[in-house]
Structure formats: C-alpha cells, structure tokens
C-alpha atoms as a PDB file:
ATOM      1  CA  UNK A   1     188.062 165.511 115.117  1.00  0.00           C
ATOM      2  CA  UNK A   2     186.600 164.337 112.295  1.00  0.00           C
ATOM      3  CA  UNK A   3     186.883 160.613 112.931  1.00  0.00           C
ATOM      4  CA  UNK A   4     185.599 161.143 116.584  1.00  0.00           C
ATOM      5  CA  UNK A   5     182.772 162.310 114.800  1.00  0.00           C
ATOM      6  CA  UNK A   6     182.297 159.411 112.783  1.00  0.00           C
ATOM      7  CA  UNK A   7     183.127 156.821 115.528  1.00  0.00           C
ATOM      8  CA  UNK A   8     180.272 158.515 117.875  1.00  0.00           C
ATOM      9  CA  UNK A   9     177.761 158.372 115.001  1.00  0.00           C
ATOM     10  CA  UNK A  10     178.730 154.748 114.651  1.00  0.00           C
ATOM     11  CA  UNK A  11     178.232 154.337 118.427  1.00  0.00           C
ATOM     12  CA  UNK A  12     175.010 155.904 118.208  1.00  0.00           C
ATOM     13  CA  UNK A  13     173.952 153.742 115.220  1.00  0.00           C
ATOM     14  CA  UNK A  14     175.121 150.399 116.741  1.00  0.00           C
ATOM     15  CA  UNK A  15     172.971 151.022 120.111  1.00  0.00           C
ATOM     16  CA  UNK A  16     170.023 152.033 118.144  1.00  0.00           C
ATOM     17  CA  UNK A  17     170.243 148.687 116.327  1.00  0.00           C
ATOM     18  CA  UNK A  18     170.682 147.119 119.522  1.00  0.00           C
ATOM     19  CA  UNK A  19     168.302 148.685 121.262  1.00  0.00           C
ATOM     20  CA  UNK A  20     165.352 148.285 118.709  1.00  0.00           C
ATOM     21  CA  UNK A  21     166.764 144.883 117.761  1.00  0.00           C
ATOM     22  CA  UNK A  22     164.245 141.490 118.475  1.00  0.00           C
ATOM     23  CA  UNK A  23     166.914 140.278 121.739  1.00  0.00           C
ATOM     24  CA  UNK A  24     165.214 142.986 124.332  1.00  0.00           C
ATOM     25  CA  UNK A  25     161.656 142.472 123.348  1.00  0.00           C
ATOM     26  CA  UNK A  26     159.794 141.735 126.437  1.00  0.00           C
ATOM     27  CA  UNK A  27     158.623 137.911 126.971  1.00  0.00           C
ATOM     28  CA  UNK A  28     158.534 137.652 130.114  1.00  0.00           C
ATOM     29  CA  UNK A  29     156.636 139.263 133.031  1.00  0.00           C
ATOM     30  CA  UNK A  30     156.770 137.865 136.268  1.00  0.00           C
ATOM     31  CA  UNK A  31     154.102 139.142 138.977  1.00  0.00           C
ATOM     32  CA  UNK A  32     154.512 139.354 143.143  1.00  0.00           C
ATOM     33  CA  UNK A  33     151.445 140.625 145.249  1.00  0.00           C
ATOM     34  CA  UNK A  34     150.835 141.371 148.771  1.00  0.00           C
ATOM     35  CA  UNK A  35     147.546 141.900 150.341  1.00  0.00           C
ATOM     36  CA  UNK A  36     145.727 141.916 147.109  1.00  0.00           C
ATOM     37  CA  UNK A  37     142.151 141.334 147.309  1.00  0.00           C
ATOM     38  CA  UNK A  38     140.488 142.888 144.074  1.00  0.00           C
ATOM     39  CA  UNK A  39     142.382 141.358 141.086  1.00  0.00           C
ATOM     40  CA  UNK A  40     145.069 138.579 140.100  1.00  0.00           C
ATOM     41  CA  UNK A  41     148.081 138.224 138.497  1.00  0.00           C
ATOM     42  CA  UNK A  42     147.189 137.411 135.336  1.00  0.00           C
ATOM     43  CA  UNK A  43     144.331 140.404 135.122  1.00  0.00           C
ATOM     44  CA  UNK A  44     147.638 142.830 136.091  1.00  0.00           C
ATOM     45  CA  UNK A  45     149.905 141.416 133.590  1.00  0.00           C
ATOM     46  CA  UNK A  46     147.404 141.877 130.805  1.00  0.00           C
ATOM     47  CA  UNK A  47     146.789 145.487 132.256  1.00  0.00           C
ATOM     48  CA  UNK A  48     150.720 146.397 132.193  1.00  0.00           C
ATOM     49  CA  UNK A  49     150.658 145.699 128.242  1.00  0.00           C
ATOM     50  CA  UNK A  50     154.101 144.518 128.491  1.00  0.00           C
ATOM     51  CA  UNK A  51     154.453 141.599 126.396  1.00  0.00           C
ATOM     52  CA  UNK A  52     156.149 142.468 122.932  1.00  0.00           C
ATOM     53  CA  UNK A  53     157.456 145.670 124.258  1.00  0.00           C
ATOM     54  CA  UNK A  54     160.907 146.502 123.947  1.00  0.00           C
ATOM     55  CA  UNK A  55     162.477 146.319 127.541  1.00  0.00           C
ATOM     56  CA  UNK A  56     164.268 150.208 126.926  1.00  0.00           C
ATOM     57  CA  UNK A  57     161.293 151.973 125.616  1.00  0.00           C
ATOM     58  CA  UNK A  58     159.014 151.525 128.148  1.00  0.00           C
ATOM     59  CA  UNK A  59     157.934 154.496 130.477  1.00  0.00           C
ATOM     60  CA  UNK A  60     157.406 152.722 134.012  1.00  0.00           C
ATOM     61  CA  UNK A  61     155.314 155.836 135.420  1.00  0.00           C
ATOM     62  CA  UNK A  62     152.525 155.255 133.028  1.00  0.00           C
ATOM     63  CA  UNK A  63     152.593 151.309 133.116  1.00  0.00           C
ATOM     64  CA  UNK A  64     152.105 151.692 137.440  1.00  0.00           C
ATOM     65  CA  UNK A  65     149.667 154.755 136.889  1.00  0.00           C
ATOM     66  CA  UNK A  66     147.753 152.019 134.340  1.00  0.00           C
ATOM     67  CA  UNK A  67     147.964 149.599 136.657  1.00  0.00           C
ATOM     68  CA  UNK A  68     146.896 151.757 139.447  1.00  0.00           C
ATOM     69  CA  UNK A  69     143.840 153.275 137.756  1.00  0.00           C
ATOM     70  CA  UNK A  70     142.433 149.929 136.800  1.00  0.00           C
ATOM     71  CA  UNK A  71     142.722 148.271 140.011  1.00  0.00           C
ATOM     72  CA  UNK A  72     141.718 150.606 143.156  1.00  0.00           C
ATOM     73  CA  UNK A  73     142.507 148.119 145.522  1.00  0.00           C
ATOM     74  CA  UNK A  74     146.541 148.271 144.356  1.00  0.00           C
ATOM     75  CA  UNK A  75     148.159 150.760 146.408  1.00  0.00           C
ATOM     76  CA  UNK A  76     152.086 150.409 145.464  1.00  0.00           C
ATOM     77  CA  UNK A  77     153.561 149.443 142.042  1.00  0.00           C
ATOM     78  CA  UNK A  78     157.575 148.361 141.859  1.00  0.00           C
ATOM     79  CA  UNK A  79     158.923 147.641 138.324  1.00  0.00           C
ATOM     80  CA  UNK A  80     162.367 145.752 137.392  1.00  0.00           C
ATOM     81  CA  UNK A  81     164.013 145.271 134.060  1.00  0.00           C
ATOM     82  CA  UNK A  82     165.600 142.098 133.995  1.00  0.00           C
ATOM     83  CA  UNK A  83     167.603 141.799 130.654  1.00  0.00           C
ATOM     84  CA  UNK A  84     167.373 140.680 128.509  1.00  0.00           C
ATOM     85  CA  UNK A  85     163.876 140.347 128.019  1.00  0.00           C
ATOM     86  CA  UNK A  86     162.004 140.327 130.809  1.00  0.00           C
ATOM     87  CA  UNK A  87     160.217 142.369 133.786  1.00  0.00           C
ATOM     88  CA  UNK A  88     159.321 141.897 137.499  1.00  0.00           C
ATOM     89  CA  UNK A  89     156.261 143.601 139.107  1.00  0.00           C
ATOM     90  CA  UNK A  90     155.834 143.563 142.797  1.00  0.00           C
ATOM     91  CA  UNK A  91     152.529 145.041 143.525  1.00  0.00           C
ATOM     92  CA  UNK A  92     151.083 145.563 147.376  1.00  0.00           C
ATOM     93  CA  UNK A  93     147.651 146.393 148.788  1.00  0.00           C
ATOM     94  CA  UNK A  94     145.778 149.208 150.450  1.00  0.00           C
ATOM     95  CA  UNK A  95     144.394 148.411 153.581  1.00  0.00           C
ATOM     96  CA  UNK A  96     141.427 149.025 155.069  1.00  0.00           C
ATOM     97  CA  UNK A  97     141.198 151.400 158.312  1.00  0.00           C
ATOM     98  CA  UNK A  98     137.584 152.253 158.100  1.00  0.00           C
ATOM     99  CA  UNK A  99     134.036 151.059 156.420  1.00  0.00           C
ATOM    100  CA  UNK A 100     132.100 154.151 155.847  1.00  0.00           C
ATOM    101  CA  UNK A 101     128.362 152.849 155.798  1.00  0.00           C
ATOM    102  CA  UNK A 102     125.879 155.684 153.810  1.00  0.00           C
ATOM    103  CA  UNK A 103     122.509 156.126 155.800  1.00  0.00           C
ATOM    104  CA  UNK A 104     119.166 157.025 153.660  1.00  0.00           C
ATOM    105  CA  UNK A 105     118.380 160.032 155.535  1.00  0.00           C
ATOM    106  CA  UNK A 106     118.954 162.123 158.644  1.00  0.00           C
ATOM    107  CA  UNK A 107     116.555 160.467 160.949  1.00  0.00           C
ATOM    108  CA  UNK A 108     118.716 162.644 163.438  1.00  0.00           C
ATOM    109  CA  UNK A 109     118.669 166.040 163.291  1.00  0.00           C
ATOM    110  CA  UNK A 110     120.309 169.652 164.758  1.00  0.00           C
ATOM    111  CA  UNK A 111     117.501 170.108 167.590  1.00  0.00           C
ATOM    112  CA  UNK A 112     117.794 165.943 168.330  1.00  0.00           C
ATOM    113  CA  UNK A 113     119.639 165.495 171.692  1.00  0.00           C
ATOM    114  CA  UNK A 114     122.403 163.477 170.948  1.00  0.00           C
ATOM    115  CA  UNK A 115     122.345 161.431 173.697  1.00  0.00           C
ATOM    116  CA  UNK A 116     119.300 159.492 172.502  1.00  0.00           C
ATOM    117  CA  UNK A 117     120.130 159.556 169.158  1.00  0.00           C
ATOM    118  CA  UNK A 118     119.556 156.287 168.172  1.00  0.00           C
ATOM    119  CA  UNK A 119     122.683 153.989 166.782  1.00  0.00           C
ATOM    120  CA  UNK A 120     122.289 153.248 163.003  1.00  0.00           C
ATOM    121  CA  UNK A 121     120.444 150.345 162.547  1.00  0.00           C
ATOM    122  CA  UNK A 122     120.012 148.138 159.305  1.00  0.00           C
ATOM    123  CA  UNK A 123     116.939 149.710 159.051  1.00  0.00           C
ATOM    124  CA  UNK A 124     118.599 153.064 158.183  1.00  0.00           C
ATOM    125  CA  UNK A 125     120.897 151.459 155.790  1.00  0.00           C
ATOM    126  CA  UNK A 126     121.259 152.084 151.664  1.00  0.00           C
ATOM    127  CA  UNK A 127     123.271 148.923 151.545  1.00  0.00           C
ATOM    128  CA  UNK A 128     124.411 146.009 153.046  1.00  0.00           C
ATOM    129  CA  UNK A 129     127.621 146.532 152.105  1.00  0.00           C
ATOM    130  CA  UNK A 130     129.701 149.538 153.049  1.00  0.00           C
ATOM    131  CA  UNK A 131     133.117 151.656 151.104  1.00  0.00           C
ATOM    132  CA  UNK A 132     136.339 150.480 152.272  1.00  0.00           C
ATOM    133  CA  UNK A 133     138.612 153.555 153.307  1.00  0.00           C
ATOM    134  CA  UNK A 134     142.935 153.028 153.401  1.00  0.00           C
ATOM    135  CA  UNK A 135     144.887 155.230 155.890  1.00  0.00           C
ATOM    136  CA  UNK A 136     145.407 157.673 152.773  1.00  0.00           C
ATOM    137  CA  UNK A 137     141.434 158.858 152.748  1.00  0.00           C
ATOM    138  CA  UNK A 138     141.145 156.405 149.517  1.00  0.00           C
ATOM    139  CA  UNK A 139     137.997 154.610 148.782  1.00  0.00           C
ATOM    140  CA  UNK A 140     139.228 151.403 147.150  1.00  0.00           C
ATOM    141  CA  UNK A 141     136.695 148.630 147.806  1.00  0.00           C
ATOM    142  CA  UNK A 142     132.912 147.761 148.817  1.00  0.00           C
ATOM    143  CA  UNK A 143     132.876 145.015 151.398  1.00  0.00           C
ATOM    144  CA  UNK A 144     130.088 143.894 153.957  1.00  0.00           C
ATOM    145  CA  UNK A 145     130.130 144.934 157.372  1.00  0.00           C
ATOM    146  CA  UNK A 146     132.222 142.617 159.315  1.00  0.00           C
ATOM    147  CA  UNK A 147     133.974 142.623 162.997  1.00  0.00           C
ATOM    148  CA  UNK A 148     137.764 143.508 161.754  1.00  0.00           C
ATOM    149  CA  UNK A 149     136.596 147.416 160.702  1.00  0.00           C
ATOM    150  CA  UNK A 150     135.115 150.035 162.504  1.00  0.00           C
ATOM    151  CA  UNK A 151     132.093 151.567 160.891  1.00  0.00           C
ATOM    152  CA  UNK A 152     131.469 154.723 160.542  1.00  0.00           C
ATOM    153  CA  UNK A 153     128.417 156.249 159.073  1.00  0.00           C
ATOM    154  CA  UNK A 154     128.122 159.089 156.929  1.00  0.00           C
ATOM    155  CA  UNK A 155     125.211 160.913 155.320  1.00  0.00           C
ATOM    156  CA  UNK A 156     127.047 161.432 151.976  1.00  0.00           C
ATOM    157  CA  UNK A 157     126.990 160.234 148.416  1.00  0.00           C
ATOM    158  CA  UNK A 158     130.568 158.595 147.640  1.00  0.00           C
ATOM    159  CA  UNK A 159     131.905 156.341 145.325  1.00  0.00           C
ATOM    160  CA  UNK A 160     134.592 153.790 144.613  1.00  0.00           C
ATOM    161  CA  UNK A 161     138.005 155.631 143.459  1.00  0.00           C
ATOM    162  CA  UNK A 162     137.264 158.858 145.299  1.00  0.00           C
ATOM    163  CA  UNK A 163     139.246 160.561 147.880  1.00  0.00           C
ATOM    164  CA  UNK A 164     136.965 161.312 151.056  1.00  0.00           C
ATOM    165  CA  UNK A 165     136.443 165.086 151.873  1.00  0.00           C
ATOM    166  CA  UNK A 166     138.324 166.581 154.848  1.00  0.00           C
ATOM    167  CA  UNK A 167     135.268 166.134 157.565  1.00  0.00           C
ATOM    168  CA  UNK A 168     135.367 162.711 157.101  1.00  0.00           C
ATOM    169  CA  UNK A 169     139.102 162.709 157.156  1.00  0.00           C
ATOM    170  CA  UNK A 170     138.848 164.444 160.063  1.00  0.00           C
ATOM    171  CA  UNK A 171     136.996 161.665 161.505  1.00  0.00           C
ATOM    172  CA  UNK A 172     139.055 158.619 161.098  1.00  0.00           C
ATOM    173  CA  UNK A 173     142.240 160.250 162.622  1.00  0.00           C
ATOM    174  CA  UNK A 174     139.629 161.187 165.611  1.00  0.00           C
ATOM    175  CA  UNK A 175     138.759 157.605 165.659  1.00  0.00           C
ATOM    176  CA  UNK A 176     142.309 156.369 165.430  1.00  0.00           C
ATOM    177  CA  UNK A 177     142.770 158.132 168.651  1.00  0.00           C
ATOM    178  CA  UNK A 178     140.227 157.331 170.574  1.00  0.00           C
ATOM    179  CA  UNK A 179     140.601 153.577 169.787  1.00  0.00           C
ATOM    180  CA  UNK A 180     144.227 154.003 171.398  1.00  0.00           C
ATOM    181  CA  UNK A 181     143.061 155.448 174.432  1.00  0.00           C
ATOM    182  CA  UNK A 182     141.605 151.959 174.503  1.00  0.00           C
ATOM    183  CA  UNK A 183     138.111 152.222 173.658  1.00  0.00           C
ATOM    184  CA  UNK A 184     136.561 149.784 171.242  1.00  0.00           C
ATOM    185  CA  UNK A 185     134.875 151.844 169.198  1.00  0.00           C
ATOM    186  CA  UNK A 186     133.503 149.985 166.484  1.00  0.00           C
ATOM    187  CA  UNK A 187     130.211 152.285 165.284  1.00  0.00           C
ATOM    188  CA  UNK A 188     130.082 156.059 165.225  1.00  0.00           C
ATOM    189  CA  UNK A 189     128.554 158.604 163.035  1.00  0.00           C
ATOM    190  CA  UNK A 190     129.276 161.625 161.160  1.00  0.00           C
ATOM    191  CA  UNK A 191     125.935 164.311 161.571  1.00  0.00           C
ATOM    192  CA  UNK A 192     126.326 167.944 161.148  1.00  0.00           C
ATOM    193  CA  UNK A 193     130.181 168.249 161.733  1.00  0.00           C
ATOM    194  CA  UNK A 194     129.228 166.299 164.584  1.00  0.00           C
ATOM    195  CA  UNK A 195     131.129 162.959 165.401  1.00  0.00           C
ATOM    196  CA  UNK A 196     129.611 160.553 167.852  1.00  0.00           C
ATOM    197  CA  UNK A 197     131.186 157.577 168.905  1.00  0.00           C
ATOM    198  CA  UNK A 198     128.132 154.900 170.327  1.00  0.00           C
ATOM    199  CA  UNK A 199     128.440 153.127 173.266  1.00  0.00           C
ATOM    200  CA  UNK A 200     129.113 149.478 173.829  1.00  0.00           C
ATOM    201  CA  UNK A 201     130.242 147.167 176.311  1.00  0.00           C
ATOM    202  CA  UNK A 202     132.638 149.682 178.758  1.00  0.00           C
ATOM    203  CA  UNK A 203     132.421 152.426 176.096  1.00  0.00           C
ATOM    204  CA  UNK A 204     130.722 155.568 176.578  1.00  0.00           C
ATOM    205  CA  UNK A 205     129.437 157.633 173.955  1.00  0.00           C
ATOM    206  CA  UNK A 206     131.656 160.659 172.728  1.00  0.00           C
ATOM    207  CA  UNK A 207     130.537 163.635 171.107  1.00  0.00           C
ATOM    208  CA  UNK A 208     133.211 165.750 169.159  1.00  0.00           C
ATOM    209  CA  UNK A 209     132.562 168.677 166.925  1.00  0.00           C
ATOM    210  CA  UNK A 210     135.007 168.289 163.502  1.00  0.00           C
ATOM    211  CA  UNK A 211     135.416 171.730 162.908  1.00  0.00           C
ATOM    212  CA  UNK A 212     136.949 173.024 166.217  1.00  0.00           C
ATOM    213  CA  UNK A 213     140.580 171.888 167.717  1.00  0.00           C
ATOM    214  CA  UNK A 214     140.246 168.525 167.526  1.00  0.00           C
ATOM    215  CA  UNK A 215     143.756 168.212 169.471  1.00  0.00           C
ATOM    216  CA  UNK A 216     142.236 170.479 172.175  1.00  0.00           C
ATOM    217  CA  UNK A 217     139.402 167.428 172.718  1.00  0.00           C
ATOM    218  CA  UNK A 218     141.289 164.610 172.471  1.00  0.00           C
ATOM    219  CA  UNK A 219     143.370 166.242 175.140  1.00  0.00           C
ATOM    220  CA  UNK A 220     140.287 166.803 177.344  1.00  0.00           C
ATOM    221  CA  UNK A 221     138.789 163.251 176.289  1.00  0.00           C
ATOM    222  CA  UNK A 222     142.131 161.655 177.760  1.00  0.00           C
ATOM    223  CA  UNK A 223     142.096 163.809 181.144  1.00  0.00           C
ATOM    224  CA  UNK A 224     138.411 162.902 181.474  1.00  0.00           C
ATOM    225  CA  UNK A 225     139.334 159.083 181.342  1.00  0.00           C
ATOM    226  CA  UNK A 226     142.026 158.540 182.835  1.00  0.00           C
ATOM    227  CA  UNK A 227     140.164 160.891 185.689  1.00  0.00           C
ATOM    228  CA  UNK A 228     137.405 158.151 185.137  1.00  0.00           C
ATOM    229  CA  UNK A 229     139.918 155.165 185.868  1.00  0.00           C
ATOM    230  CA  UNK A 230     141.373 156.473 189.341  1.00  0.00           C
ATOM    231  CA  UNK A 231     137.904 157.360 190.533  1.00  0.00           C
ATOM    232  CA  UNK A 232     136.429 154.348 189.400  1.00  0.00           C
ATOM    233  CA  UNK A 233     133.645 155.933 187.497  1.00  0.00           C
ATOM    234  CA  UNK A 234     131.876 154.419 184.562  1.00  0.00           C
ATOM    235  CA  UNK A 235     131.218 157.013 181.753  1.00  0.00           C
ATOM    236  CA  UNK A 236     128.216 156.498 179.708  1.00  0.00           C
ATOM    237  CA  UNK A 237     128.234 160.147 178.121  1.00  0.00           C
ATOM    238  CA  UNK A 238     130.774 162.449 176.810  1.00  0.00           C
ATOM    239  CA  UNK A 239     130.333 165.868 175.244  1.00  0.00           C
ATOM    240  CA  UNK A 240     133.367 167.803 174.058  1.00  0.00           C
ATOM    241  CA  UNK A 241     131.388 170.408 172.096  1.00  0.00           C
ATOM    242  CA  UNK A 242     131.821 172.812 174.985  1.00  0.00           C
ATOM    243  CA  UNK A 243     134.300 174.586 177.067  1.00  0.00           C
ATOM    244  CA  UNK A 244     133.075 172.649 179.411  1.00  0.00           C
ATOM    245  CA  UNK A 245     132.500 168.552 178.512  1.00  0.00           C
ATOM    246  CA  UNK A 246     129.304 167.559 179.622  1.00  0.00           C
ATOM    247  CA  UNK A 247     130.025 163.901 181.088  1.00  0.00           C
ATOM    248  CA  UNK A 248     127.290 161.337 182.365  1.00  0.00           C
ATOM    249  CA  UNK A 249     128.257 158.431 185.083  1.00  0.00           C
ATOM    250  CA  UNK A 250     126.718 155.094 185.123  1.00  0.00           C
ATOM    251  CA  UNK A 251     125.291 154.512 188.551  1.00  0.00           C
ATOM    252  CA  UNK A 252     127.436 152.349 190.649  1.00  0.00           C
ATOM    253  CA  UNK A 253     126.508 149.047 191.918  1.00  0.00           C
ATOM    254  CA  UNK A 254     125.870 148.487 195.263  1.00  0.00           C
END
C-alpha cells in the first residue's frame, strides 16, 4: 500500500513536470476561415493570446468566447491541440439574411392607409448604410444597401452586437416565407406591428400584422396566390389584417 502510494505521487509529480515543462508551450497557431468578412487571420491569432501558452492549460471556451466577442462577424469557433506545441483554429462566418435600414421618423402613421404609404426612399434614410442581420436574429455588420439582401426597414434604434427584438424576428421568418412562395421581395417595412411587403415588378404589396397567427396568414397568403395563378389575376394589394384579406387586382389588358 504504501509504495502504491509513493509510485502515484511520483506519477503525479512526473506529469506535472511534464506538463508545465518548456516542450508543450504553444508556438504555433495555425488559422482556417470561411466566409469571413470583418477581420483576418493574423488580427484572430493575436486575439486568441495563444502564443507562449502551455498547450494543457488552456480553457478553449474562453479563447472562442474571446474570439467571438471581438469579432461580431465570426459566428463558429473550432479549436485543435496539435502536440506538441501547437494549435489549429478553424473559424466560419455569419451570414447575412437581412439588411435592416433605420428610417428618421414615421412619415407613416396608424390613420395612413397603407396602400399609399409611400416605399422608403433615401430621403427617409439615417444612413446610407444599413445593419446586417444572420439567420440567428444577430446584428454582426454595417454594409451598404446592395441587390444580394432584402431590406427591411425598421423605425428602431439598434446597434452592432445586439440581438434584434422578437417583432423584428418575427419579420424575417415572415419574409423568408413569402420569398419562397416566389415573390421577390426585396423592400418591406416594419410600422406599428405592421409588416408590409412593397410592390415591384409582379409583386403585390402584402400587409401582415406581427402580433396575430402569423401561420394562419401565410396560409391565407398562399391560397390567395395560388387562387391568383389559376385565374390569371394580377394582385397589386394584399391585406391579411382581417378575417377577411382585402385583395386588389390589376386591371387586365385588353
């Protein structure tokens, strides 16, 4: 007993030596990156603090939370040890789903009909750049408007590294939705728990209301085209606010 006693504390001793000895101090660390847009790899291999660490003493949850938390734009964060000395860190990319665009003011209001509501212009704009939103609700980025994101705009003050509040939430998985029904939506607005989707070219503009059963008008917004398609009816106007949508054709041609 007593020399298994002696042999473990000699164990114990040797693999602290080892462990704290100069042969697993980290000298290496290799970076991989997909979809990365805010930052390089040097900037995230100063930001892990790595170098001169010992490869066992390490806590990997606080060097990807670092890395996180400095770069918004990094979504994932794998870590290897490779021993003796050195680390691999594959890091990947949020993406963006949506540009939320923040207006000055409410030029539309409550008692406004929303069918004449006019579409945001530039006029109405803070910026001329907008907050880049990932599929997870996270504001990572500010970007310019461009054609590869749908904009949506909101009347509310947000900032880089926030999550965005349920309404608005609400509102991109609306928009995911309607955009697979096949209609390119690419500006819409966010006014009073209202969401309107503005008409372009063969789109007509929608009109949902954020705080009822969204499911319920989706539903009715997919009956109502697909009604539209074997009558051969352009829509110009949708209202799902009701019981009842409230729809608008486009006159036919002659």
């Amino acid at each position: 007993m007593k020399w298994g006693l002696v042999l473990l504390a000699v164990i114990l001793i040797l693999g602290f030596l080892i462990i704290r000895s100069d042969i697993f101090t980290i000298r290496s660390v290799d970076i991989g990156s997909e979809k990365i847009v805010c930052t390089n790899s040097e900037k995230i291999k100063n930001a892990s603090k790595l170098l001169g660490q010992n490869l066992f003493l390490i806590s990997t949850s606080k060097v990807k939370n670092a890395i996180k938390k400095k770069f918004l734009c990094i979504k994932d964060v794998a870590l290897s040890r490779i021993f003796p000395n050195k680390i691999s860190i594959f890091v990947s990319g949020r993406e963006g789903k949506v540009l939320l665009m923040t207006l000055k003011k409410e030029d539309a209001t409550v008692s406004a009909s929303l069918k004449d509501i006019a579409t945001p212009s530039a006029e109405r704009l803070e910026a001329d750049e907008g907050l880049e939103v990932d599929e997870d609700g996270v504001i990572f980025a500010k970007k310019a408007p461009t054609f590869d994101l749908p904009r949506i705009y909101v009347h509310s003050n947000l900032a880089l590294g926030q999550i965005i509040p349920d309404t608005i939430f609400n509102a991109l998985k609306v928009l995911d939705k309607v955009r697979s029904y096949g209609l390119d939506v690419s500006i819409s607005e966010i006014l009073d728990g209202w969401f309107i989707t503005y008409e372009q070219l063969n789109t007509p503009r929608i009109i949902f209301k954020l705080e009822e059963n969204l499911d319920a008008q989706l539903a009715s917004l997919q009956l109502i085209l697909n009604q539209a398609k074997i009558d051969e009816n352009q829509l110009e106007f949708i209202d799902l606010r009701f019981d009842k949508p409230v729809l608008r054709l486009a006159p036919k041609k002659n």
